[in-house]
Protein backbone atom coordinates (compact mmCIF):
# COMPACT_ATOMS: atom_id res chain seq x y z
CA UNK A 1 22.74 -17.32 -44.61
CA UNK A 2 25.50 -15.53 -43.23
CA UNK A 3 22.83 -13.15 -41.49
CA UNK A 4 20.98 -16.43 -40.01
CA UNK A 5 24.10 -17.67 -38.58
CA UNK A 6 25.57 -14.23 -36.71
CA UNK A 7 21.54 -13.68 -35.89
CA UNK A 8 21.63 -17.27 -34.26
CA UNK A 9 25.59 -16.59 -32.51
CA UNK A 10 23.82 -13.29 -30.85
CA UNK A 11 20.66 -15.11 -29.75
CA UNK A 12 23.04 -18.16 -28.11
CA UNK A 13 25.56 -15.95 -26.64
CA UNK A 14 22.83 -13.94 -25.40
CA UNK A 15 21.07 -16.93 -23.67
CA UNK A 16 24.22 -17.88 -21.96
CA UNK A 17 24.79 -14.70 -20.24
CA UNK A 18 21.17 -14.86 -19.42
CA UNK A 19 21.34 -18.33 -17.86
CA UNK A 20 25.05 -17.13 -16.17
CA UNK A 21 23.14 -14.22 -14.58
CA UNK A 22 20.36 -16.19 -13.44
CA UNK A 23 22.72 -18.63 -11.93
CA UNK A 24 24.54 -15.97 -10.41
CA UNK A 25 21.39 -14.61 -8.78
CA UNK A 26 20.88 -15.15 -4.63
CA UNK A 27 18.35 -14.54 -2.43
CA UNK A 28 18.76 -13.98 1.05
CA UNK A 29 16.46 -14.33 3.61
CA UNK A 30 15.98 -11.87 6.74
CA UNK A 31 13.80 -13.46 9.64
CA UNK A 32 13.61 -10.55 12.53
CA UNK A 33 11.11 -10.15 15.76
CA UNK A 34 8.37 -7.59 14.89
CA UNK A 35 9.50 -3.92 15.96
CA UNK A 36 7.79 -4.88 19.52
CA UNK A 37 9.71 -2.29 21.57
CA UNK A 38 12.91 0.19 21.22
CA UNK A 39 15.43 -1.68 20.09
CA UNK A 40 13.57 -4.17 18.25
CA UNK A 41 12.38 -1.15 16.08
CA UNK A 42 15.73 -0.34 15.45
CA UNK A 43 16.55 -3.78 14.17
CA UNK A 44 14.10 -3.63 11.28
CA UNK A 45 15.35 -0.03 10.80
CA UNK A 46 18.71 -1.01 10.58
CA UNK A 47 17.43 -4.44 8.13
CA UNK A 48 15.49 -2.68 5.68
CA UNK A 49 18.78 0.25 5.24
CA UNK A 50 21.27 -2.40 4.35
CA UNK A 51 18.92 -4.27 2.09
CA UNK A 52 18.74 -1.08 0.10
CA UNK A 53 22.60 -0.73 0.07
CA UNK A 54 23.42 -4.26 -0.44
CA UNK A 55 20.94 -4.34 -3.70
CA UNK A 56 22.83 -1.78 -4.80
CA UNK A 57 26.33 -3.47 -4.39
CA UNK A 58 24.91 -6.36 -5.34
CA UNK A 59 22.78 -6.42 -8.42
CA UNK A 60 21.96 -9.98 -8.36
CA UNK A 61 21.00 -10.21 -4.66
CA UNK A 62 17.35 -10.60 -3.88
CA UNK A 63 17.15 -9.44 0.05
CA UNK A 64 13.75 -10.78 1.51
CA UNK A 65 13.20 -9.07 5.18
CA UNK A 66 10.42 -11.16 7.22
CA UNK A 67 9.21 -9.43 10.46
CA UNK A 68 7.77 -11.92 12.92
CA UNK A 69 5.29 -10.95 15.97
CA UNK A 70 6.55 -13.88 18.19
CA UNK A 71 8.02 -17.65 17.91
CA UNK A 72 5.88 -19.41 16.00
CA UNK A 73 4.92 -16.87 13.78
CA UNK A 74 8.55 -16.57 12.95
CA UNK A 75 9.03 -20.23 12.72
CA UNK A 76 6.46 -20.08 9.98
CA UNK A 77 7.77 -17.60 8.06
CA UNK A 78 11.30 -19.76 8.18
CA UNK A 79 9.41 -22.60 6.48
CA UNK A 80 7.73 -20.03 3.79
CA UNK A 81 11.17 -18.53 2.95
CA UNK A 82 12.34 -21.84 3.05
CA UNK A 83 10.11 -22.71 0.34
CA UNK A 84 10.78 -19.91 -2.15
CA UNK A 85 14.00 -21.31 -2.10
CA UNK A 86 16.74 -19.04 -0.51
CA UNK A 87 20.60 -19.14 -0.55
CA UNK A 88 21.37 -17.82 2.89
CA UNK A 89 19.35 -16.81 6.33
CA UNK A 90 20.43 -13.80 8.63
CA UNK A 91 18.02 -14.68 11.71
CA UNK A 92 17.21 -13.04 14.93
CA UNK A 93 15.20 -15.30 16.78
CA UNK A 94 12.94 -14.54 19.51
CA UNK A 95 13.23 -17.40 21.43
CA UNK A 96 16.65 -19.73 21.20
CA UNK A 97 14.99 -22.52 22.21
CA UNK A 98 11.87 -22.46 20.11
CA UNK A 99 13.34 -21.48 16.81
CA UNK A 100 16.47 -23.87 16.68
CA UNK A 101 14.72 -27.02 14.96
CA UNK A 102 13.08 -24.60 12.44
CA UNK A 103 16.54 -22.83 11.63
CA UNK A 104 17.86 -26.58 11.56
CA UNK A 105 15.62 -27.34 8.56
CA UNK A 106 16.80 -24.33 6.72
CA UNK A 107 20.15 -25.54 7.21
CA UNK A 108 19.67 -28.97 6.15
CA UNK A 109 18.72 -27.64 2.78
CA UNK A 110 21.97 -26.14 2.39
CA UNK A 111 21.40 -23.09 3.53
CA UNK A 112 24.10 -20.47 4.52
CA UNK A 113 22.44 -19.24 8.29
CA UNK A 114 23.85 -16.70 10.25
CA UNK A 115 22.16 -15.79 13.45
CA UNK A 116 22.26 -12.24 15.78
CA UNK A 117 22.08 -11.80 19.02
CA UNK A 118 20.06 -14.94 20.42
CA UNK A 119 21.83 -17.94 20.11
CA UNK A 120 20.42 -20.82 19.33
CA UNK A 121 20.68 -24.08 21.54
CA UNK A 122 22.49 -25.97 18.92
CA UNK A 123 25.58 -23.55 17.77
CA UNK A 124 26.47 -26.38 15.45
CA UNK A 125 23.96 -25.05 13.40
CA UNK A 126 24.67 -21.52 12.60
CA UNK A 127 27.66 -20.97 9.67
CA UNK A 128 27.80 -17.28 11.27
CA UNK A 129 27.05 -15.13 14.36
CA UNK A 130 27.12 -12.40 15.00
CA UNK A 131 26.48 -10.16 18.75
CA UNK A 132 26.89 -7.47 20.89
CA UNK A 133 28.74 -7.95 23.70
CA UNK A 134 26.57 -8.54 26.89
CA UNK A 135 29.58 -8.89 29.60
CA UNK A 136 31.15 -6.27 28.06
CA UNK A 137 28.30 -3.75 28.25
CA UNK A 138 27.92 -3.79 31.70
CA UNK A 139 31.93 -3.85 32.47
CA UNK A 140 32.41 -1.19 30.35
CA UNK A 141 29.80 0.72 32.46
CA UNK A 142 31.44 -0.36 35.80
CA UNK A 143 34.82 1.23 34.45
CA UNK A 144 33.28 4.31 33.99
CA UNK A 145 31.45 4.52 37.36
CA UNK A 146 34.92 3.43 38.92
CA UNK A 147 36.41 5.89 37.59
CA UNK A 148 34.03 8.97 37.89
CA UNK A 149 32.81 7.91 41.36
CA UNK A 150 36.59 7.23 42.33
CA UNK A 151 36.22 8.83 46.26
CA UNK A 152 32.97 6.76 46.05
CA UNK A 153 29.01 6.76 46.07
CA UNK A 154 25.86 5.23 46.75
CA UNK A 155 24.22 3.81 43.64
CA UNK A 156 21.15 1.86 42.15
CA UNK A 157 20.80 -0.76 39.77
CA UNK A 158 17.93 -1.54 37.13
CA UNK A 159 18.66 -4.71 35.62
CA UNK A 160 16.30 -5.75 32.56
CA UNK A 161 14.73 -9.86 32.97
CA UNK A 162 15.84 -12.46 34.73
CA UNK A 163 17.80 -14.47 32.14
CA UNK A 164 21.05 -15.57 30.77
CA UNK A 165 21.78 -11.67 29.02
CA UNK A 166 21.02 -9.58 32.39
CA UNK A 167 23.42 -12.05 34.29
CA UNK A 168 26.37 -11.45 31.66
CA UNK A 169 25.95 -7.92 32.15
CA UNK A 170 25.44 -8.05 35.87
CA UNK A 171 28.45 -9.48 36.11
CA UNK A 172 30.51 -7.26 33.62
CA UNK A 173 29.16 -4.41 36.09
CA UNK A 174 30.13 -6.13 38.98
CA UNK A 175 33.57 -7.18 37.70
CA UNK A 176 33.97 -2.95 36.40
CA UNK A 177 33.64 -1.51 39.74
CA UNK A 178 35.71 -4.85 41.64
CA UNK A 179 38.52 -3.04 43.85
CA UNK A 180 36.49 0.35 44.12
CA UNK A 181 34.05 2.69 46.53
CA UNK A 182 31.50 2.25 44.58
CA UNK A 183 28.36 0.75 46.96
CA UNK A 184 25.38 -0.62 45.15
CA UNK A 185 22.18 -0.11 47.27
CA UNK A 186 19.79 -1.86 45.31
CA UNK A 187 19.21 -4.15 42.12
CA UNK A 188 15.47 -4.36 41.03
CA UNK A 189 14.78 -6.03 37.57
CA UNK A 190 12.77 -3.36 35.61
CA UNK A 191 12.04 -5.81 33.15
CA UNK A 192 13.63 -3.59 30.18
CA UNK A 193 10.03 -1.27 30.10
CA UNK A 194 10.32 2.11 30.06
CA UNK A 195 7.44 1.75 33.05
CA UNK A 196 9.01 -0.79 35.08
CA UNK A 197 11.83 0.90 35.21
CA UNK A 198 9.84 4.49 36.33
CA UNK A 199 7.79 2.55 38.98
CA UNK A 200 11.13 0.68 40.42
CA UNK A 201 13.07 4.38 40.18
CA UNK A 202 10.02 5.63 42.07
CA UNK A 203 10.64 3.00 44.64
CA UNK A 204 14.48 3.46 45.08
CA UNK A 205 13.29 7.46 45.59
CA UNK A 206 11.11 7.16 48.33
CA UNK A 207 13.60 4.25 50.12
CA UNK A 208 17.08 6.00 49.58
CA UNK A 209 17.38 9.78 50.72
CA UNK A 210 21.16 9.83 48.62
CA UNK A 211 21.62 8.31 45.59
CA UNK A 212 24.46 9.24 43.24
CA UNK A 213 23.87 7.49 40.22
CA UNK A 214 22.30 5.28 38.69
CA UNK A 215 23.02 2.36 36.52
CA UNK A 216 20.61 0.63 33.62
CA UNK A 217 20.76 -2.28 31.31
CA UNK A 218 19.05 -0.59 28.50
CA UNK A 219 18.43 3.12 27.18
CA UNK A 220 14.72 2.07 26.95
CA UNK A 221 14.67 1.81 31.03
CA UNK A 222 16.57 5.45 30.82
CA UNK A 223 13.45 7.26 29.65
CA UNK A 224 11.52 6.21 32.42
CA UNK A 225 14.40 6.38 35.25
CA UNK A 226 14.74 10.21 33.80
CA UNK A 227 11.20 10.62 34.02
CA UNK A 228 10.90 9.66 37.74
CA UNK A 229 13.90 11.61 39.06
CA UNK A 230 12.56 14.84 36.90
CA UNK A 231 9.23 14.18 38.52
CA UNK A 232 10.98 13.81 42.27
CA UNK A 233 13.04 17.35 41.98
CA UNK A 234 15.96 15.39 43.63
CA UNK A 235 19.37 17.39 43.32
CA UNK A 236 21.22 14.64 44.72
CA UNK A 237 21.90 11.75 41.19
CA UNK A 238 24.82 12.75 39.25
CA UNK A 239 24.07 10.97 36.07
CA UNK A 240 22.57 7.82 34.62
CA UNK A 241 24.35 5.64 32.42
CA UNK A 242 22.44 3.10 30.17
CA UNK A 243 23.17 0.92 27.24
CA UNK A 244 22.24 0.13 23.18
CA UNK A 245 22.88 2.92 21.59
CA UNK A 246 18.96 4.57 21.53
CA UNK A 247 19.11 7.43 19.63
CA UNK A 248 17.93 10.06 21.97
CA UNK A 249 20.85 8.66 24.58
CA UNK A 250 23.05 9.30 21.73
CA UNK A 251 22.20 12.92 21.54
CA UNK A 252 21.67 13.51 25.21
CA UNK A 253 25.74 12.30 25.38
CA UNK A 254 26.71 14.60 22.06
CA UNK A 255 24.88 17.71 23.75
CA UNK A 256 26.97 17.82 26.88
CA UNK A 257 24.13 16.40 28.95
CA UNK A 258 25.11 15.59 32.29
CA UNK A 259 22.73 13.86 33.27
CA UNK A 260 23.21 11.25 30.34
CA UNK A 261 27.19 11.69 30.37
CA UNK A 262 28.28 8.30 28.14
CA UNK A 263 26.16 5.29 26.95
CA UNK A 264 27.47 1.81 25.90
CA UNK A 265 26.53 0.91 22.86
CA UNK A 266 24.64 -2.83 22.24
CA UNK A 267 24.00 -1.62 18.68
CA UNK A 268 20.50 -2.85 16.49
CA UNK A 269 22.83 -2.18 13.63
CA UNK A 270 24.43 -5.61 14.41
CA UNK A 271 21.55 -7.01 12.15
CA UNK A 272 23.57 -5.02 9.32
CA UNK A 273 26.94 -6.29 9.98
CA UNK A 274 25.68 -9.24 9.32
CA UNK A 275 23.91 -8.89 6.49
CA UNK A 276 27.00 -7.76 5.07
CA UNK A 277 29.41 -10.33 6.14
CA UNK A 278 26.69 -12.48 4.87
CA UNK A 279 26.46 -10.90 1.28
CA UNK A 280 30.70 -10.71 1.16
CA UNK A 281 29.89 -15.03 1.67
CA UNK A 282 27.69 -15.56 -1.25
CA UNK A 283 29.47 -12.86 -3.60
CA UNK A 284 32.78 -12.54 -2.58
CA UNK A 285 33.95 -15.95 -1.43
CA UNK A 286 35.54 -14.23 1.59
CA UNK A 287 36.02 -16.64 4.57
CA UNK A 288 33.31 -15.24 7.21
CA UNK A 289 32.52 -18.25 8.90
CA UNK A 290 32.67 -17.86 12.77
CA UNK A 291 31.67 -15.81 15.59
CA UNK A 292 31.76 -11.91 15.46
CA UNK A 293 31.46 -10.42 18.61
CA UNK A 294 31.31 -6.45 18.33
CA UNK A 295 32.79 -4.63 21.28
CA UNK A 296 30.46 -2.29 23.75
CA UNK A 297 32.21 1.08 22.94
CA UNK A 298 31.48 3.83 25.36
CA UNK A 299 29.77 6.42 23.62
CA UNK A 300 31.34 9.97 24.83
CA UNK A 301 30.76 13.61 23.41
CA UNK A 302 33.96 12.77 21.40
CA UNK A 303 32.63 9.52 19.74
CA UNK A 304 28.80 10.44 19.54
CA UNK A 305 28.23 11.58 16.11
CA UNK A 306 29.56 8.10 14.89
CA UNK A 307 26.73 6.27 16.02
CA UNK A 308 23.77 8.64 15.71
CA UNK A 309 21.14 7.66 13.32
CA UNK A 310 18.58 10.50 13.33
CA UNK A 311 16.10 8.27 10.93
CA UNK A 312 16.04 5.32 13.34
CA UNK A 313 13.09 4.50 16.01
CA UNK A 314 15.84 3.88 18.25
């Protein structure tokens, strides 16, 4: 009997740790844009690496990363998560506008949602976010052609699209070099394509016999602005300063490259910080609620190693 009853103790207490565990289990839920170009590709990079480290600092966190091809394929896969039942959402959106009633559902099952980079139209919504800073990335920039163009120079600028994130950093640029020499001769949009940008570099070639530098929105753009000045055997453009953080930028800058002197980073690995704010929520009742705005470090030889991933796409 006494055998039955210490047999019967184990089984219970057993159960109970079994049912605390599986109460103590979460799942979270990433829902990014399909690796579509550069930086994108780095996003589901930088995803899928902190899924594998939070699982391991985490044993009961399930880590469910969606990749989406556009809006309403991603608005789908917010209702399928949705349905598997989830405890929190880390979401990139492609589209603010199109994915903010579909994030609003996951929130009105009490849902935990943080959200990178693309805000949604309704902030209300969103318990976290988390960004790069757009203003910031092209001010930072502007500093740095201030100050290494401080006698002056003629430059060129290849923005990325016409919306509200090439306007922030227009401006940041604009406000960098206020009160210096520096004299823009041009801003084309080079749509953030590593074409575009070639075909509107081939353009400010043949139309401006001096150009001393040149300034880009993205590292993606970069490639093809290099490209076009290799292909013109001009002497005359200093250097070329971009933004994000692409990988090969990041060496370029570590090697001494003088062409590709600093960068500014607009990191993918935001999707990580995230995660991991996200994580420290559901686990370790930290207060994370708000908005986390990382700043747009300038990447020098000094600095470079800290923020090269030689295992990215980007």
């Amino acid at each position: 009997m006494k055998r039955i009853v210490a047999s019967l103790a184990a089984l219970a207490a057993l159960s109970v740790a079994t049912l605390a565990q599986a109460q103590d289990k979460k799942v979270m839920a990433v829902s990014i844009p399909a690796a579509d170009h550069g930086w994108t590709g780095g996003v589901v990079y930088h995803a899928e690496r902190e899924a594998k480290l939070l699982r391991e600092r985490y044993p009961n966190l399930e880590i469910i990363v969606k990749t989406s091809p556009d809006g309403a394929a991603q608005a789908n896969a917010l209702e399928d998560l949705t349905a598997q039942g989830i405890n929190a959402l880390v979401t990139l959106p492609h589209n603010s506008d199109e994915l903010t009633d579909p994030v609003r559902q996951v929130k009105d099952g009490g849902v935990f949602v943080t959200v990178v980079d693309r805000a949604l139209s309704d902030t209300s919504i969103q318990d976290l976010y988390v960004a790069g800073d757009n203003p910031g990335l092209g001010r930072v920039a502007g500093e740095y052609f201030k100050e290494r163009l401080a006698d002056g120079g003629d430059v060129v600028v290849v923005r990325g699209l016409p919306i509200v994130i090439d306007e922030e950093r227009q401006k940041g640029f604009d406000t960098g070099i206020e009160g210096s020499k520096v004299n823009v001769l041009d801003r084309q949009f080079g749509n953030w394509s590593r074409d575009d940008a070639f075909k509107v570099m081939q353009d400010y070639l043949a139309k401006y016999p001096k150009i001393d530098a040149v300034w880009a929105q993205d590292d993606d753009m970069v490639v093809g602005i290099l490209e076009a000045i290799q292909q013109s055997n001009r002497s005359d453009i200093q250097f070329v300063v971009g933004g994000a953080g692409m990988k090969e930028m990041i060496k370029r800058v570590s090697d001494g490259d003088k062409m590709v002197p600093v960068d500014v980073l607009y990191p993918p690995a935001m999707i990580a910080t995230a995660m991991d704010l996200t994580a420290a929520a559901l686990f370790d009742q930290n207060p994370v609620r708000g908005s986390y705005v990382l700043d747009a470090t300038l990447v020098t030889k000094d600095n470079a190693q800290e923020f090269y991933y030689p295992d990215s796409p980007f």
